[in-house]
Structures are given as structure tokens and as C-alpha cells.
Protein backbone atom coordinates (compact mmCIF):
# COMPACT_ATOMS: atom_id res chain seq x y z
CA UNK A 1 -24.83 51.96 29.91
CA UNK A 2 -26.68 55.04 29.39
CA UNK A 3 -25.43 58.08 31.32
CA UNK A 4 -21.95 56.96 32.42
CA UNK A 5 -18.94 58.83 32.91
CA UNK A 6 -16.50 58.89 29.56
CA UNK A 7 -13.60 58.20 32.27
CA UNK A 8 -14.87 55.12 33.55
CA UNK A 9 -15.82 53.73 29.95
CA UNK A 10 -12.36 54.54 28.90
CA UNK A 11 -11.19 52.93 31.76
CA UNK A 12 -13.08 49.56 31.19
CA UNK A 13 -12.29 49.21 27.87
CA UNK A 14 -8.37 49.87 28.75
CA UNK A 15 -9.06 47.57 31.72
CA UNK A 16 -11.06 45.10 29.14
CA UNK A 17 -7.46 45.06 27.09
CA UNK A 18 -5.09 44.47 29.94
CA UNK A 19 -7.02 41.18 31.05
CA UNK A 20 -7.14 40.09 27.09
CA UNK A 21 -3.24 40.71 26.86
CA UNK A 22 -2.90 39.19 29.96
CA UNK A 23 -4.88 36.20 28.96
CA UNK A 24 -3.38 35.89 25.91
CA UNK A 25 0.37 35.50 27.42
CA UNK A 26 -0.79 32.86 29.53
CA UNK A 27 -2.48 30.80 26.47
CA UNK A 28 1.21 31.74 24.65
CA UNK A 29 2.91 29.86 27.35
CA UNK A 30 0.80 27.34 28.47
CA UNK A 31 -0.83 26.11 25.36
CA UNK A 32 1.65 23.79 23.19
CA UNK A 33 1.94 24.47 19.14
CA UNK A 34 -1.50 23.11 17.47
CA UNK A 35 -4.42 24.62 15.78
CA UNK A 36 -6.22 25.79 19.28
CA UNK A 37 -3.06 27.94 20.25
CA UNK A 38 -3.18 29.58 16.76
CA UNK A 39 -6.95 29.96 16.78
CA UNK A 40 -6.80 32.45 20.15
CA UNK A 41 -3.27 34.23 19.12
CA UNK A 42 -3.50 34.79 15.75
CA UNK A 43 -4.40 38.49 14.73
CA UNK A 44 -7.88 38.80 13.13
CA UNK A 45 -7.63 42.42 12.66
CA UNK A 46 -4.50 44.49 12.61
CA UNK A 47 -4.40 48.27 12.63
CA UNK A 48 -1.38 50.66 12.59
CA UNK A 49 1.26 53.21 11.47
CA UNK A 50 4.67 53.72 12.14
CA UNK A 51 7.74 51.67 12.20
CA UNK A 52 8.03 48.43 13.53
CA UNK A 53 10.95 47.67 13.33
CA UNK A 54 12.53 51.04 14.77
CA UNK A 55 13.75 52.86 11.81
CA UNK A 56 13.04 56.53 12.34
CA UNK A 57 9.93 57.74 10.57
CA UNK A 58 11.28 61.56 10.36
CA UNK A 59 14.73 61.89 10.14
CA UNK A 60 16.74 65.14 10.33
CA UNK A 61 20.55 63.98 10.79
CA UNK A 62 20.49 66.00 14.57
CA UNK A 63 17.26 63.84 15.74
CA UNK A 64 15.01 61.30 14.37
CA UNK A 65 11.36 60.66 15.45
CA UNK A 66 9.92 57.28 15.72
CA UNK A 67 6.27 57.06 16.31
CA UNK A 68 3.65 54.76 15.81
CA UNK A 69 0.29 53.28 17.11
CA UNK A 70 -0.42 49.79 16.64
CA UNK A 71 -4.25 47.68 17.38
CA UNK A 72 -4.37 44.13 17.14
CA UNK A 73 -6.96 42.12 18.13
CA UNK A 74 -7.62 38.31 18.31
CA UNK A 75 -10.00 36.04 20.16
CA UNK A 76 -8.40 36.48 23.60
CA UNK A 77 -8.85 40.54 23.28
CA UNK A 78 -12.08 40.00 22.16
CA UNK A 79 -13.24 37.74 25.57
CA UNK A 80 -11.02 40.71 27.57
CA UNK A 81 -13.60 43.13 25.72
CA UNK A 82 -16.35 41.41 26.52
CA UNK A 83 -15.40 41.11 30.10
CA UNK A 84 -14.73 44.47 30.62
CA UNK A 85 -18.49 45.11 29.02
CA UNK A 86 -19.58 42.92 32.06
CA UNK A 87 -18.51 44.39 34.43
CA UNK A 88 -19.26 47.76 33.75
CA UNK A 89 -22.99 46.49 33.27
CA UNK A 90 -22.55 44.82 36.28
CA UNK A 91 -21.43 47.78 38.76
CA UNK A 92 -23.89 50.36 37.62
């Protein structure tokens, strides 16, 4: 991948974590409760700051500021990485 534009990398890999969201979802709802559904949507690793749960972070009585960046990953964003790694191989 040598000599490729830092758009269209940044683009794959956001492209690579749509499709591993997406595939996710459809494993949430089609798969019933057993060990395979928790194997591909439980977190492996789990990144973030900020509030969850919506309480402000900063607050000043006139405005409060809520702000917060969370990663998770898990087998199905994994295979939407991977993907999105073959494909950009794959249209040099």
C-alpha cells in the first residue's frame, strides 16, 4: 500500500468500520442468545473518554459541554477491518 493517498486510507478504514457495524447489527438481530452471538458482539477492546451516560463533563450553570470519543472493537469490526484492507489492496 505504498504511496497511497492519506484520504483514501482514511476513507477505507472509515469504510472498513461502517461494514463491521453494519455486520454486527445484523448478527445482533439475527443470531439468537448463545455463546456464538456473544463471541462476535462482545467488546474485546474498549477505548474512550467522556460521559456516557450524558452528564455534562464541563459545567458552568449558563452551558454545559458534553464530549466524548468512544472505540470499541469486537470480532465483527475486526472482519470489517480486514475487508476494508482488501479492498484497498485490491483497487490499486
Amino acid at each position: 500500500m505504498a504511496k497511497r493517498d492519506l484520504k483514501l486510507i482514511v476513507f477505507g478504514i472509515l469504510c472498513g468500520a461502517m461494514i463491521g457495524t453494519l455486520l454486527g447489527n445484523v448478527f445482533m438481530f439475527l443470531l439468537p442468545e448463545s455463546a456464538v452471538k456473544d463471541f462476535f458482539l462482545t467488546s474485546i477492546f474498549e477505548f474512550g473518554f467522556g460521559s456516557l451516560d450524558g452528564t455534562p463533563i464541563i459545567d458552568l450553570e449558563m452551558f454545559a459541554i458534553n464530549f466524548g470519543v468512544f472505540l470499541r472493537f469486537n470480532v465483527c469490526s475486526i472482519i470489517g477491518f480486514s475487508v476494508a484492507y482488501y479492498l484497498l489492496k485490491y483497487f490499486r
